[in-house]
N, C-alpha and C. Protein backbone atom coordinates (compact mmCIF):
# COMPACT_ATOMS: atom_id res chain seq x y z
N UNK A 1 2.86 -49.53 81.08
CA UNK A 1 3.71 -49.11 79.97
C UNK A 1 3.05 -49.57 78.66
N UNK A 2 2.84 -48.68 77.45
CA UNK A 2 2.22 -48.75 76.83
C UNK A 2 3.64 -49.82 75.52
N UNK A 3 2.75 -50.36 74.58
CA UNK A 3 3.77 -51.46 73.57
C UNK A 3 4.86 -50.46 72.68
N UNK A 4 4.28 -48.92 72.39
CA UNK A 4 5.24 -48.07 71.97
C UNK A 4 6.25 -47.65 72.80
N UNK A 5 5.74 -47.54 73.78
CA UNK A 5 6.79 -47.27 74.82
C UNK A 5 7.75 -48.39 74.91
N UNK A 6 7.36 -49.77 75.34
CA UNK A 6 8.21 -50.62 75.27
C UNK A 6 9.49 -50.55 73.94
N UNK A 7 8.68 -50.60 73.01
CA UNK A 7 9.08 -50.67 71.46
C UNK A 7 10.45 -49.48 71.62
N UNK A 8 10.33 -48.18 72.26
CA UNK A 8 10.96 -47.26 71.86
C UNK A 8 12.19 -48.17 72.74
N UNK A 9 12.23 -48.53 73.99
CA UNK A 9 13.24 -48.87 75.14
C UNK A 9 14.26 -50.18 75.13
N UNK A 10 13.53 -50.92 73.57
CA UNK A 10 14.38 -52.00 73.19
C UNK A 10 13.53 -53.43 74.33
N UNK A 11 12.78 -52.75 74.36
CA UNK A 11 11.82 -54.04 75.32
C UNK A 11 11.13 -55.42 74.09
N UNK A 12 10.75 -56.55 74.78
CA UNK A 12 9.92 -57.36 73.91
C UNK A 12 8.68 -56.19 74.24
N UNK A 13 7.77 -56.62 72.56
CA UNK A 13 6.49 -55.52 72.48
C UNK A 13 5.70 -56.16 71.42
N UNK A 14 4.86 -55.74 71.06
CA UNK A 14 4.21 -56.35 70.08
C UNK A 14 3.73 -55.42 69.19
N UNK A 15 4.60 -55.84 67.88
CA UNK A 15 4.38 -54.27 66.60
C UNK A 15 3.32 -54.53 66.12
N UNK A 16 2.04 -55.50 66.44
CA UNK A 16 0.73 -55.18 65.80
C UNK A 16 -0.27 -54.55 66.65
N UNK A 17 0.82 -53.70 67.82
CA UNK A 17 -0.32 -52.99 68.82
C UNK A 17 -1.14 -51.83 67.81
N UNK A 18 -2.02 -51.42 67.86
CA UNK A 18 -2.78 -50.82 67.41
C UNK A 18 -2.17 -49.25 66.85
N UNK A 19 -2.09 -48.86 68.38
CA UNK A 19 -1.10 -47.38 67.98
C UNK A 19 -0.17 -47.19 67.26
N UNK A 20 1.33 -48.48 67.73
CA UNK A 20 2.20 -48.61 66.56
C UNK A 20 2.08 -48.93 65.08
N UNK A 21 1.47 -49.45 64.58
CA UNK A 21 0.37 -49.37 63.29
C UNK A 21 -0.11 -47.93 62.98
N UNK A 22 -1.28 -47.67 63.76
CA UNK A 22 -1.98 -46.69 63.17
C UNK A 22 -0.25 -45.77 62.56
N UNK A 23 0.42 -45.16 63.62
CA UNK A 23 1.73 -44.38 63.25
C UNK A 23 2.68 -44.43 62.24
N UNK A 24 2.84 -46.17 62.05
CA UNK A 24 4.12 -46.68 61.25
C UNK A 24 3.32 -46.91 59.64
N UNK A 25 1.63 -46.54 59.58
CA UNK A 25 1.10 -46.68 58.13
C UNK A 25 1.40 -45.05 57.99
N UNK A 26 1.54 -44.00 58.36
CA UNK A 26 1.51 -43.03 58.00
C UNK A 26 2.91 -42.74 57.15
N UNK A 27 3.66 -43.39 58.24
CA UNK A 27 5.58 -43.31 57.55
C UNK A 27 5.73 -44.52 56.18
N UNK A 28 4.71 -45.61 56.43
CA UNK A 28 4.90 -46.36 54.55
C UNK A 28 4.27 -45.60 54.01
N UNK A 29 3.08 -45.22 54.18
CA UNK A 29 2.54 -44.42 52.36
C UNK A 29 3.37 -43.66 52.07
N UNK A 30 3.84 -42.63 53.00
CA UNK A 30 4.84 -41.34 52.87
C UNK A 30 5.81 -42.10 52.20
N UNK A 31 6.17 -43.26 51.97
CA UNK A 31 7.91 -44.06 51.68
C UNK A 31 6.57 -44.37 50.29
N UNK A 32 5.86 -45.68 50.38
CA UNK A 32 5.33 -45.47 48.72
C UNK A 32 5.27 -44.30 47.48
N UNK A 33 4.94 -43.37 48.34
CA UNK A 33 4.97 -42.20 47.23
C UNK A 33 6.46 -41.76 47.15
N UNK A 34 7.50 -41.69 47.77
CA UNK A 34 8.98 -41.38 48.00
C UNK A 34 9.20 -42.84 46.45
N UNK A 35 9.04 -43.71 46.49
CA UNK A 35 9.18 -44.59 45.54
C UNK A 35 8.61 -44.61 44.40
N UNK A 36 7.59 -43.69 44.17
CA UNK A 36 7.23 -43.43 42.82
C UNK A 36 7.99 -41.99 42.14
N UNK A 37 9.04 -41.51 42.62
CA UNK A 37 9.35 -40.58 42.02
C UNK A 37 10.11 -40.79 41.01
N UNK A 38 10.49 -40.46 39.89
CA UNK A 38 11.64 -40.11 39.02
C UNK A 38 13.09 -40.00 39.41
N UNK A 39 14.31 -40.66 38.68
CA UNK A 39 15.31 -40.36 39.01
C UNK A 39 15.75 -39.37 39.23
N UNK A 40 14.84 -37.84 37.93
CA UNK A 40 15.12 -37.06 38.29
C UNK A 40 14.81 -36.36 39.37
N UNK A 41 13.84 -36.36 40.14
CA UNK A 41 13.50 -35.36 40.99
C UNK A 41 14.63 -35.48 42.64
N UNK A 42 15.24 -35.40 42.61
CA UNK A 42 16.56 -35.08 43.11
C UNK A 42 15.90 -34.18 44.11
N UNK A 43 15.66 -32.78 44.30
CA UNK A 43 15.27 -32.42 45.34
C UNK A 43 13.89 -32.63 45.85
N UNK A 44 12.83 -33.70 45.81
CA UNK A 44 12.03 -34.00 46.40
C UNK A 44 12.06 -35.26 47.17
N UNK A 45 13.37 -35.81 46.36
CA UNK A 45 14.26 -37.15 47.12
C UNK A 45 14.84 -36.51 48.69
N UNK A 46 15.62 -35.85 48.49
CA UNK A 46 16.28 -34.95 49.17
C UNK A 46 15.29 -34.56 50.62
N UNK A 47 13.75 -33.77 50.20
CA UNK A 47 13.08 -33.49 50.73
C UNK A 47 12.28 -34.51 51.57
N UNK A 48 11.75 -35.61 51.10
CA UNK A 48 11.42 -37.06 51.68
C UNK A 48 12.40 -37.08 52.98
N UNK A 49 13.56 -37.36 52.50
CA UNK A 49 14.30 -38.03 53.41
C UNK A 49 14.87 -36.74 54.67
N UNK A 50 14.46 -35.53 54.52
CA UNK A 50 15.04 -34.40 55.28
C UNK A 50 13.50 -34.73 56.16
N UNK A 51 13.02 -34.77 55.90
CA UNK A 51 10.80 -34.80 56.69
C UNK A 51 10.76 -36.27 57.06
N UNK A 52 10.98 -37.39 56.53
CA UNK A 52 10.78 -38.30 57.11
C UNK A 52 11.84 -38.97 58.16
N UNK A 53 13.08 -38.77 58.10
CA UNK A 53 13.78 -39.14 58.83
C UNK A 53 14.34 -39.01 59.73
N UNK A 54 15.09 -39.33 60.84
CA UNK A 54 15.02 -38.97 62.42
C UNK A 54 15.48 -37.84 61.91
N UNK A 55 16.86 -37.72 61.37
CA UNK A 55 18.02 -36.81 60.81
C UNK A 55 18.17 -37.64 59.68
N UNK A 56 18.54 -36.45 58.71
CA UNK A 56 19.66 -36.47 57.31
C UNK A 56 20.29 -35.44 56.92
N UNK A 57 21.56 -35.78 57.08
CA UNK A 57 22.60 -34.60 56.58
C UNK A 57 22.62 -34.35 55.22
N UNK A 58 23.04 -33.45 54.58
CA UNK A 58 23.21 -32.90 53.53
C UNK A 58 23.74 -33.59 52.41
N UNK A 59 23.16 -33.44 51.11
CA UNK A 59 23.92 -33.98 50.21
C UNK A 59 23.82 -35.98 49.87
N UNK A 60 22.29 -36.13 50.60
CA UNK A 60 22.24 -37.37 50.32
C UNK A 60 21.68 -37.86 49.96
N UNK A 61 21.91 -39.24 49.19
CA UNK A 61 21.28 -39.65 47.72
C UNK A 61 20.61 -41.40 47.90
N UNK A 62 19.23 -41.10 47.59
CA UNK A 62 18.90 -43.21 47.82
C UNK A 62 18.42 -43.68 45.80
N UNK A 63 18.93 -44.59 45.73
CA UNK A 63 18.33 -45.06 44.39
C UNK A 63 17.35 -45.98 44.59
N UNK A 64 15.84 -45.84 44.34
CA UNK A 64 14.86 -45.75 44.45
C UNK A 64 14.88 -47.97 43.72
N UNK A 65 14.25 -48.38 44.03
CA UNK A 65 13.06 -48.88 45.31
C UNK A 65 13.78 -48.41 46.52
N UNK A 66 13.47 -48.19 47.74
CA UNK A 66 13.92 -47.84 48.84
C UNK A 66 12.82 -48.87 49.96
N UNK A 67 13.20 -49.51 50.73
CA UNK A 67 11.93 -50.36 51.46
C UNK A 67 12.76 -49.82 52.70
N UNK A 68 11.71 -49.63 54.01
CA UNK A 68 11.75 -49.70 55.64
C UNK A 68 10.77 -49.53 56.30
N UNK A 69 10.78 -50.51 57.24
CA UNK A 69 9.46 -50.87 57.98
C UNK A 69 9.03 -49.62 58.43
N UNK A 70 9.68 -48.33 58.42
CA UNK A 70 8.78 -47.25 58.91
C UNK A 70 8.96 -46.09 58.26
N UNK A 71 9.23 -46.50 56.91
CA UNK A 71 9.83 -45.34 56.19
C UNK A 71 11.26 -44.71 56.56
N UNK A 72 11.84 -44.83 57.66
CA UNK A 72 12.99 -44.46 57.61
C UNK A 72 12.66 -43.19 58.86
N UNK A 73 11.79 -43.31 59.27
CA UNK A 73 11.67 -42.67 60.51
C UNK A 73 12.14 -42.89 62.22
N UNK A 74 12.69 -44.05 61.93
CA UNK A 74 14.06 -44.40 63.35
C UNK A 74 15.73 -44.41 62.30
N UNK A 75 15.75 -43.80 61.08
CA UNK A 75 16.93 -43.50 60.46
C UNK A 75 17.72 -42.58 60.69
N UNK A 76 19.01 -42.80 61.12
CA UNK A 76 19.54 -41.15 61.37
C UNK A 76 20.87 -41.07 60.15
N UNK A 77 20.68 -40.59 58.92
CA UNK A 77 21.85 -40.51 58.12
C UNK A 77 22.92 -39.02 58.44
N UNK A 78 23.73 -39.39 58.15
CA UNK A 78 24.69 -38.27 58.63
C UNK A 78 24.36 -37.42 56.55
N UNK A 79 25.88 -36.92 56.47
CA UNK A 79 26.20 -35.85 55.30
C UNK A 79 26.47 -36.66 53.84
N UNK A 80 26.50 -37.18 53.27
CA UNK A 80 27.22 -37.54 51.86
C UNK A 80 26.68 -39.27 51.93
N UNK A 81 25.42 -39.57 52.50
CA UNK A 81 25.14 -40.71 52.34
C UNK A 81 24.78 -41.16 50.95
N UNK A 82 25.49 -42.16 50.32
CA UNK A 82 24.72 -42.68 49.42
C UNK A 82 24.03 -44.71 49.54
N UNK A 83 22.96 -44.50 48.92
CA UNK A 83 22.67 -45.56 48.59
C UNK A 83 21.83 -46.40 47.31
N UNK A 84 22.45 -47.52 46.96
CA UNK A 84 22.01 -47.74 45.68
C UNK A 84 20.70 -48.53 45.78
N UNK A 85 20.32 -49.10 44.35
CA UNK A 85 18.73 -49.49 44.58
C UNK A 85 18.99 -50.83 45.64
N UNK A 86 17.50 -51.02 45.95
CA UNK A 86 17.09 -52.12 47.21
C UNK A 86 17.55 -52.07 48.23
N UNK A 87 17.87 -50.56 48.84
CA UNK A 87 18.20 -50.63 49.99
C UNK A 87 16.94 -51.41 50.98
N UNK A 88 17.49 -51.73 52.14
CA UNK A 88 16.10 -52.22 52.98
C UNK A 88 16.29 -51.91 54.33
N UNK A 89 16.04 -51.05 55.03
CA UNK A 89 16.39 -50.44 56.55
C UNK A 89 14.82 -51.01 57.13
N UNK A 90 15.17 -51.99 58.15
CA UNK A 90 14.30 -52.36 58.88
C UNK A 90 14.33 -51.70 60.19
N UNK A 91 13.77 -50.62 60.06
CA UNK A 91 14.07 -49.56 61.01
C UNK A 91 12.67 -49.50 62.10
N UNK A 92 12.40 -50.72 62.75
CA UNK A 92 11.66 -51.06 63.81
C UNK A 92 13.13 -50.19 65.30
N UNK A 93 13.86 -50.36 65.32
CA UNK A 93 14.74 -49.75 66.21
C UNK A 93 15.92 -48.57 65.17
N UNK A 94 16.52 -48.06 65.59
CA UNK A 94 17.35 -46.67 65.57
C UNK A 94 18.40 -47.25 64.39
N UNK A 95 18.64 -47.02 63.32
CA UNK A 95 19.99 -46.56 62.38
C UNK A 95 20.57 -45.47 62.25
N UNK A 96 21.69 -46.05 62.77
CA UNK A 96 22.53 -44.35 62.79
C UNK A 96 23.96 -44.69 61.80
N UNK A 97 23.89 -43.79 60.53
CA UNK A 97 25.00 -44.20 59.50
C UNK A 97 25.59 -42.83 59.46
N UNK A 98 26.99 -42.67 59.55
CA UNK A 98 27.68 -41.63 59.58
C UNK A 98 28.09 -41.33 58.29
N UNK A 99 28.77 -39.91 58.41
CA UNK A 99 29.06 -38.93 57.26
C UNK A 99 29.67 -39.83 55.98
N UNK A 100 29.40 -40.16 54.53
CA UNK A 100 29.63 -40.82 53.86
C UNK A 100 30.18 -42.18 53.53
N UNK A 101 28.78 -42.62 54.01
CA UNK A 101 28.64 -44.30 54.20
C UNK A 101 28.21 -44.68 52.82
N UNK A 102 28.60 -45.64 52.10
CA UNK A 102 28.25 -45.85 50.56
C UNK A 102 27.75 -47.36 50.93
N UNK A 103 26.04 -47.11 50.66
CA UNK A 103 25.46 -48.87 50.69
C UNK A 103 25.43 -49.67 48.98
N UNK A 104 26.12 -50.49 48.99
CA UNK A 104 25.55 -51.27 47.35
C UNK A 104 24.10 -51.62 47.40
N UNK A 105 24.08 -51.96 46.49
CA UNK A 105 22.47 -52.43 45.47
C UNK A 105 22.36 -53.77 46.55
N UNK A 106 21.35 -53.95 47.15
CA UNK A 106 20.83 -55.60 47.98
C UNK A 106 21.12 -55.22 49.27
N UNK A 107 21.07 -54.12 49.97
CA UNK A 107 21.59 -54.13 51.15
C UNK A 107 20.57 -54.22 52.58
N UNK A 108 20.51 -55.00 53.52
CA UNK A 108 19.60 -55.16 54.49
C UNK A 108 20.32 -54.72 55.97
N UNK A 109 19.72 -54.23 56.56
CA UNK A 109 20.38 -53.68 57.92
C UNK A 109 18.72 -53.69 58.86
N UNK A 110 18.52 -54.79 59.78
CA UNK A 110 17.55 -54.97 60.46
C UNK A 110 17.97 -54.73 61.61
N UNK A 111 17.01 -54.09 62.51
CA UNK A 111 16.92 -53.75 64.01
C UNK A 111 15.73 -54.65 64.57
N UNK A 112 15.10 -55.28 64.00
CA UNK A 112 14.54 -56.02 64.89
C UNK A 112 14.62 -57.65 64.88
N UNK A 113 14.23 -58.08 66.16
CA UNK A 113 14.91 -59.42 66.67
C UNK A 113 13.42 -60.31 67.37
N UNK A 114 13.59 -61.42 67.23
CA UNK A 114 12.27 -62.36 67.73
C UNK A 114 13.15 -63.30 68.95
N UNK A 115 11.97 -63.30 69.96
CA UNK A 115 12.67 -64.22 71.27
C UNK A 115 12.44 -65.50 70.95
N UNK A 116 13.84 -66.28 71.45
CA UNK A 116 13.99 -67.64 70.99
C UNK A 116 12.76 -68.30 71.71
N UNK A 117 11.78 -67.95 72.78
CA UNK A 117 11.18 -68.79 73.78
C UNK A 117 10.36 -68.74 72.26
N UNK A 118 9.40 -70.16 71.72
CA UNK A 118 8.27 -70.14 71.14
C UNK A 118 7.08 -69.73 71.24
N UNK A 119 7.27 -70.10 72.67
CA UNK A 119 5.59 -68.97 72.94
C UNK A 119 5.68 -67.48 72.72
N UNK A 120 6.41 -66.94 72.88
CA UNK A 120 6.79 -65.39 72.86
C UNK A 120 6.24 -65.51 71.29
N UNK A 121 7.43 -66.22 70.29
CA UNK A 121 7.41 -66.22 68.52
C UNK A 121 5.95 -66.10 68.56
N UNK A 122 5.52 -67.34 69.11
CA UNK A 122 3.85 -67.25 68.19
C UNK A 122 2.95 -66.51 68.70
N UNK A 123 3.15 -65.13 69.46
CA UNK A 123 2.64 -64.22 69.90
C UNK A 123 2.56 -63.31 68.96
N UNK A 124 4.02 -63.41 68.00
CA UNK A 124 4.63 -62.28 67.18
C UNK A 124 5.29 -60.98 68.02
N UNK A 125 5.59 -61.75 68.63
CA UNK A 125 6.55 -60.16 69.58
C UNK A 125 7.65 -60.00 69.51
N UNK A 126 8.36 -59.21 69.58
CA UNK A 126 9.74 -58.94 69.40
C UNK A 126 10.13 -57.92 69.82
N UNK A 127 11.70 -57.60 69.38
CA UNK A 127 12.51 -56.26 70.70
C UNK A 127 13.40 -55.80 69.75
N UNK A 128 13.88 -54.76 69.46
CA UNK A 128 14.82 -54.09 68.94
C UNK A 128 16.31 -53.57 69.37
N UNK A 129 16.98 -53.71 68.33
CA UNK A 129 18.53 -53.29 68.78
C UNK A 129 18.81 -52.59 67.81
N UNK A 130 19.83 -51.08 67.88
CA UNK A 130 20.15 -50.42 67.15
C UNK A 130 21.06 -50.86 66.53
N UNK A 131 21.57 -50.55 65.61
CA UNK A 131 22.59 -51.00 64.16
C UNK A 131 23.20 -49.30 64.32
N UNK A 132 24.82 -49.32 64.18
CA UNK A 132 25.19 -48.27 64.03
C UNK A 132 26.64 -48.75 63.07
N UNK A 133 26.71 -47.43 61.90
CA UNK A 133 27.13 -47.79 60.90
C UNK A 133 28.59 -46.45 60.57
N UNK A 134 29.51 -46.58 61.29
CA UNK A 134 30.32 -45.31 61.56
C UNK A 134 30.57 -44.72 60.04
N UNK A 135 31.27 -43.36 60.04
CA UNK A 135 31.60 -42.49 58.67
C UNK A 135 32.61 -43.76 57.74
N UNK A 136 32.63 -43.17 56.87
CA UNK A 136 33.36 -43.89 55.15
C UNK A 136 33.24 -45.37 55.46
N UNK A 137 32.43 -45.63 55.73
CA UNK A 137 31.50 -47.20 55.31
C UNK A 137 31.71 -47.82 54.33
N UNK A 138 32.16 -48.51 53.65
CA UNK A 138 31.22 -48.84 52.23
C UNK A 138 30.98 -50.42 52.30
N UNK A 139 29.36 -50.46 52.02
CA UNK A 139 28.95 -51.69 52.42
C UNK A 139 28.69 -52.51 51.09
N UNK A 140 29.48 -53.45 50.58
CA UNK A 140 29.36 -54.05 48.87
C UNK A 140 27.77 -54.71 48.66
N UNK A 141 27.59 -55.09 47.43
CA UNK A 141 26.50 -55.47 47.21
C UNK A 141 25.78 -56.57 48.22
N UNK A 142 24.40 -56.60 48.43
CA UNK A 142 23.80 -57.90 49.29
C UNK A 142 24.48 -58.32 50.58
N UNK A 143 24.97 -57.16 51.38
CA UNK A 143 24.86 -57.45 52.51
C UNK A 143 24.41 -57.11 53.41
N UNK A 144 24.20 -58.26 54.90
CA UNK A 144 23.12 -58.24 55.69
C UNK A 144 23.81 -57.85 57.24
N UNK A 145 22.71 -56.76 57.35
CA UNK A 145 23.79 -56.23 58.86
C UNK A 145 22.56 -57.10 60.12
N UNK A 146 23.28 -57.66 60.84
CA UNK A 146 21.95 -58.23 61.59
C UNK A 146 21.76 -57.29 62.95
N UNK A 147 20.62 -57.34 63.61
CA UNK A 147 20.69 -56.39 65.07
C UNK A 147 21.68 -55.90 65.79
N UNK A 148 21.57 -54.97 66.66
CA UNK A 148 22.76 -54.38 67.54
C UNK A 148 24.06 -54.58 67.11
N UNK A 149 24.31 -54.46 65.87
CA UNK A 149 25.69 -54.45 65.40
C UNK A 149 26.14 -53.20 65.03
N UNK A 150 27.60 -52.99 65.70
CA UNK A 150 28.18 -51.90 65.16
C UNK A 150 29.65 -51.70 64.10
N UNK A 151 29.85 -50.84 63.21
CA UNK A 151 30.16 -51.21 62.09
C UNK A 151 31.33 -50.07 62.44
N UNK A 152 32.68 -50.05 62.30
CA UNK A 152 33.28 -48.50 62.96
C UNK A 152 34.08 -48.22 61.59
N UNK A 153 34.59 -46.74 61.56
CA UNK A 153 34.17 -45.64 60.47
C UNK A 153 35.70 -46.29 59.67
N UNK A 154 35.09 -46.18 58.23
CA UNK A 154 36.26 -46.26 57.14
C UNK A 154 36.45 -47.88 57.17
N UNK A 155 35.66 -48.43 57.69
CA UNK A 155 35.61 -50.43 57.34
C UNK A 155 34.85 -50.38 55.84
N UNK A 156 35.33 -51.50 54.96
CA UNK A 156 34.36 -52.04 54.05
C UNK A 156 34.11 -53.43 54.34
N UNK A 157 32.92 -53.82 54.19
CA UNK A 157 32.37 -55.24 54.46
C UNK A 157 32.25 -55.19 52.73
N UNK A 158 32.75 -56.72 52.59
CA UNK A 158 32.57 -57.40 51.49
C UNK A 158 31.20 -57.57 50.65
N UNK A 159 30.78 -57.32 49.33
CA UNK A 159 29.62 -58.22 48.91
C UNK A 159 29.12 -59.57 49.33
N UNK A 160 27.89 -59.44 49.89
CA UNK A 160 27.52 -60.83 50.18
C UNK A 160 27.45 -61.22 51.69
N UNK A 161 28.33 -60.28 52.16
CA UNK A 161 28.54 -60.70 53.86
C UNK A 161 27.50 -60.64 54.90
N UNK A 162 27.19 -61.43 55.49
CA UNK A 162 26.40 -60.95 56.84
C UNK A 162 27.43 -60.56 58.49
N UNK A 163 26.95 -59.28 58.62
CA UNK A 163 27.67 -59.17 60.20
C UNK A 163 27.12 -59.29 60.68
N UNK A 164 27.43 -60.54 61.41
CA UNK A 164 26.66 -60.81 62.80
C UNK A 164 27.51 -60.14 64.36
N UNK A 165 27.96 -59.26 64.23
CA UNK A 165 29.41 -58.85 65.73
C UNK A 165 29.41 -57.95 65.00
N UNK A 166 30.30 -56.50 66.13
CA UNK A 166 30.88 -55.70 65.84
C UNK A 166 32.27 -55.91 65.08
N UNK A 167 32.19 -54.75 64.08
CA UNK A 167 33.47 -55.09 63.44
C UNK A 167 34.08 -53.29 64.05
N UNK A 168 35.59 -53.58 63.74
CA UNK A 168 36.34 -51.80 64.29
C UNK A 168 36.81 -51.31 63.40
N UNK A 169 36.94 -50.14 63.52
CA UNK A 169 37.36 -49.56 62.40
C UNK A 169 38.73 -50.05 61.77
N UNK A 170 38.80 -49.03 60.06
CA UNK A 170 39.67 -49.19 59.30
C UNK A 170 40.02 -50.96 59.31
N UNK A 171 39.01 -51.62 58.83
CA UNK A 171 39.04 -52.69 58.37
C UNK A 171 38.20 -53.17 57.11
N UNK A 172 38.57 -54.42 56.59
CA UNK A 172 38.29 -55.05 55.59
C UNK A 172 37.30 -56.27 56.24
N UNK A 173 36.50 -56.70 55.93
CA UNK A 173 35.64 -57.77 56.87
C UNK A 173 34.53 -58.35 55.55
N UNK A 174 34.93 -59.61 55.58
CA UNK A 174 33.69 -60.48 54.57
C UNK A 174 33.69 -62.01 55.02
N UNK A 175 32.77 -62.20 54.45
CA UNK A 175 32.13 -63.65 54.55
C UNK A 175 31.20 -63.80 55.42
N UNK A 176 30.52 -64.90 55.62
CA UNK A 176 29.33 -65.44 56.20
C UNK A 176 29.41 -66.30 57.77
N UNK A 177 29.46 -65.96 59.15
CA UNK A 177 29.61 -64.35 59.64
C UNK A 177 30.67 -63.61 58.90
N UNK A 178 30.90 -62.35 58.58
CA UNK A 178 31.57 -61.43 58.37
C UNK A 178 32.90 -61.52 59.05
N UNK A 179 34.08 -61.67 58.70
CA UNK A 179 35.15 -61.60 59.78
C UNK A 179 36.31 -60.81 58.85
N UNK A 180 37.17 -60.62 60.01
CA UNK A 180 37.90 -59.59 59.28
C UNK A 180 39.30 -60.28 58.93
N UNK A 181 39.35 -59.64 57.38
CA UNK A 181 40.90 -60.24 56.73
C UNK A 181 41.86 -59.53 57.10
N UNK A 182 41.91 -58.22 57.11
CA UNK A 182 42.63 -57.47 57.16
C UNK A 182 42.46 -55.53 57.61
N UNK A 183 43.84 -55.21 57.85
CA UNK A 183 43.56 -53.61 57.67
C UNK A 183 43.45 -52.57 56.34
N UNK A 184 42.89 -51.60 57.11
CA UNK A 184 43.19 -50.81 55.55
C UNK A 184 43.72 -49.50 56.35
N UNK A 185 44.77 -48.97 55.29
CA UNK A 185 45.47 -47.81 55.17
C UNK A 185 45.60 -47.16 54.34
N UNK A 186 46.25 -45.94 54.40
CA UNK A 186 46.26 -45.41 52.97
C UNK A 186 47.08 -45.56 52.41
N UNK A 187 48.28 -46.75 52.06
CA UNK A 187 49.18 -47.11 51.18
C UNK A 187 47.85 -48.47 50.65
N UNK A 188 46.86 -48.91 51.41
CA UNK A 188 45.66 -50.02 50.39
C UNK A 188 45.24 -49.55 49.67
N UNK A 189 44.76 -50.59 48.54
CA UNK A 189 43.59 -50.09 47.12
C UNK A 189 42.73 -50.35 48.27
């Protein structure tokens, strides 16, 4: 089994195998030049993210720096995504953000994970878990989604929060782990 292969199956692998490189420099330059564009150019934003990404639905918007370990090519955005500057999708494993998910300015959502054994660490190897981020999201400024976490549709996580666990839908969830205060309905601000 080859380290991409592993890599794709959520296996420990090692992302300085040769192949995975040669592949994952093609998806940063493509993201460097995606970062030198103009606010205005709106449909070449548009176009980036329709060519580089697993999927992107319609109608969706990133405010530029934009950083991900592969350009955003294990990204799957649904329809009405927005996101503000510094997004950071560490998209070594799969993001899947549903139909109008709103990320703030500082936001990190990593899929990949290092094995606690030390010898493994100082190999540099590691394994991936998908992050899934259900519809009407909205994730406040500087927060950190950590591996295999799932986020369910119409929750807001607080500025600042890290989720470490699944949170469920139609909730309110902040702090450091992330936990949840409360519900939301539509009689809530």
């Amino acid at each position: 089994m080859t380290e991409y292969e592993k890599m794709e199956q959520g296996l420990i692998y090692n992302p300085c195998d040769e192949e995975i490189m040669r592949e994952q420099r093609v998806y940063q330059d493509r993201l460097w030049e995606f970062n030198q564009l103009k606010p205005s150019d709106i449909a070449a934003k548009e176009a980036f993210m329709k060519e580089n990404f697993a999927a992107c639905g319609d109608d969706c918007y990133i405010e530029l720096p934009f950083h991900a370990n592969w350009g955003g090519h294990h990204v799957y955005f649904g329809s009405r995504v927005y996101a503000n500057s510094n997004l950071t999708l560490v998209d070594d494993g799969n993001i899947f953000v549903g139909d109008g998910v709103m990320f703030g300015p500082n936001v990190t959502v990593a899929t990949p994970n290092h094995p606690l054994e030390p010898e493994l660490r100082a190999k540099g190897l590691q394994y991936n878990r998908d992050v899934r981020i259900g519809e009407n999201c909205w994730l406040g400024a500087g927060v950190i989604i950590v591996p295999g976490v799932t986020i369910g549709k119409n929750t807001v996580i607080g500025a600042g929060s890290v989720v470490t666990k699944d949170i469920p839908d139609n909730v309110l969830a902040v702090g450091n782990p992330a936990r949840v205060i409360r519900n939301i309905g539509t009689d809530n601000e």
